[in-house]
C-alpha atoms as a PDB file:
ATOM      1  CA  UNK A   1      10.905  25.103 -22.707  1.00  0.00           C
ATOM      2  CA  UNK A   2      10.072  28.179 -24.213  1.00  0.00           C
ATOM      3  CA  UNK A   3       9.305  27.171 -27.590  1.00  0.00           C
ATOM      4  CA  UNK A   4       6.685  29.509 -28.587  1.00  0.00           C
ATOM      5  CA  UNK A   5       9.201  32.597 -27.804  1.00  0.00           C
ATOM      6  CA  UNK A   6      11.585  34.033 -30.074  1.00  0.00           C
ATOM      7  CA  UNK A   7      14.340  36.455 -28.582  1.00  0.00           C
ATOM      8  CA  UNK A   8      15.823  39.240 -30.966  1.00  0.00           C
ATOM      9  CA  UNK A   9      19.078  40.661 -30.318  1.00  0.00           C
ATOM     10  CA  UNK A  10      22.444  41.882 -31.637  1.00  0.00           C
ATOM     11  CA  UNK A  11      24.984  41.081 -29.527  1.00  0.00           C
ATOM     12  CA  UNK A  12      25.993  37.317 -27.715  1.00  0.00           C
ATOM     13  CA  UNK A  13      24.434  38.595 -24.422  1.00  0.00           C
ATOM     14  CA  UNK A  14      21.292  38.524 -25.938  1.00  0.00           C
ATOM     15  CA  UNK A  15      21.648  34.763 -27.796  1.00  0.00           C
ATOM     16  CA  UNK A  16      22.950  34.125 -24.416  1.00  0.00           C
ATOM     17  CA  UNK A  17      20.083  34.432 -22.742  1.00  0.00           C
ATOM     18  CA  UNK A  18      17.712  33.131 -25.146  1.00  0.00           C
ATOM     19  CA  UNK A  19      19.468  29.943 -24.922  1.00  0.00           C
ATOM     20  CA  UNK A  20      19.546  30.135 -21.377  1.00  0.00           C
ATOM     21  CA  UNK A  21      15.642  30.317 -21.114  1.00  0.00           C
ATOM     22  CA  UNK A  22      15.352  27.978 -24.186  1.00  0.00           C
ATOM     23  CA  UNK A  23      13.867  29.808 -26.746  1.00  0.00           C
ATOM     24  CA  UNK A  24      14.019  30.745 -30.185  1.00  0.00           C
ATOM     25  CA  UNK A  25      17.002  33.195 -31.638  1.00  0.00           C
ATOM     26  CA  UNK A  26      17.127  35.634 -34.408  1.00  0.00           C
ATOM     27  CA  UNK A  27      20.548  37.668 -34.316  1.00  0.00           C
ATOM     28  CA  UNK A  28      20.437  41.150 -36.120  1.00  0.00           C
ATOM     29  CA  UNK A  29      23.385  42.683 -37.262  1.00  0.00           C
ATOM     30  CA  UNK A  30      25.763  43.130 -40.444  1.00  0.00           C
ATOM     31  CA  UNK A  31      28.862  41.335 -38.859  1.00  0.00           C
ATOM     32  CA  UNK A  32      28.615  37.438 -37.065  1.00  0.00           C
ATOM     33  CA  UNK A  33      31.651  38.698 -34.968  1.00  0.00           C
ATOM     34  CA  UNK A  34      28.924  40.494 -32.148  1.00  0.00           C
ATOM     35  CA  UNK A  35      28.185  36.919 -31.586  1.00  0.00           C
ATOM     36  CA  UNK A  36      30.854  34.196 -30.179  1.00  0.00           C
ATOM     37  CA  UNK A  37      28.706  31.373 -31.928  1.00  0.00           C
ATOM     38  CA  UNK A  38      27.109  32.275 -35.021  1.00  0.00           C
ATOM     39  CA  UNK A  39      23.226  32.050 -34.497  1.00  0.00           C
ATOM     40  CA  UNK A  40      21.152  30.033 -36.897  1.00  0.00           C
ATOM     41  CA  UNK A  41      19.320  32.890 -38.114  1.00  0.00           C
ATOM     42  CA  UNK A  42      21.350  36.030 -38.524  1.00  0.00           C
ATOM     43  CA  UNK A  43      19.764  39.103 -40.443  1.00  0.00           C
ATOM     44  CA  UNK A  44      21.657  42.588 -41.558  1.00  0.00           C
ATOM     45  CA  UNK A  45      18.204  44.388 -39.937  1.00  0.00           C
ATOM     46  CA  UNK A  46      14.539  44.560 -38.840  1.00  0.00           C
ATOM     47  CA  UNK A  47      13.321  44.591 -42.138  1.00  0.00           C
ATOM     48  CA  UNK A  48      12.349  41.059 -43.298  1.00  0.00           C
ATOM     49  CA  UNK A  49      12.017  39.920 -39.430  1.00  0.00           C
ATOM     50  CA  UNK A  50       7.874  39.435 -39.825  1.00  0.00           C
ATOM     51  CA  UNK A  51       8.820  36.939 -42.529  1.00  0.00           C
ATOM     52  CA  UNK A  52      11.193  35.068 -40.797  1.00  0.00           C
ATOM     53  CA  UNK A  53       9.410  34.433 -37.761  1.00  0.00           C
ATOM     54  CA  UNK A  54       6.499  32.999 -39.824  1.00  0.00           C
ATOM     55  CA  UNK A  55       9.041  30.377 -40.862  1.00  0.00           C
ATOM     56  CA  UNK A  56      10.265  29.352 -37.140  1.00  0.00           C
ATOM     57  CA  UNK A  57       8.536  25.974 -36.262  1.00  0.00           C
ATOM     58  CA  UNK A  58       7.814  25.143 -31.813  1.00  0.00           C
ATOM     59  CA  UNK A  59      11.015  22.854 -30.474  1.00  0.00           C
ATOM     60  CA  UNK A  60      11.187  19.801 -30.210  1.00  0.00           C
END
């Protein structure tokens, strides 16, 4: 598992393939409708991503 990775993206191919490797998933993006399964983290843009990442804990 890829627990110590987090994946950024903005569109379901991207949260695609973070779940296919196993890793973490921040979606970016103003609208959940890029995405066909709402990601658990979903932010309108870049600018609060340092914060958010300090608050992602490894899998388990």
């Amino acid at each position: 598992m890829n627990d110590q990775m987090i994946m950024v993206g903005d569109n379901n191919a991207d949260y695609q393939s973070a779940i296919n490797v196993g890793c973490h998933f921040i979606g970016i993006g103003e609208s959940k409708n890029a995405f066909t399964t709402t990601p658990h983290i979903l932010l309108p843009d870049l600018t609060n991503l340092s914060l958010v990442i300090g608050t992602i804990s490894p899998k388990r």
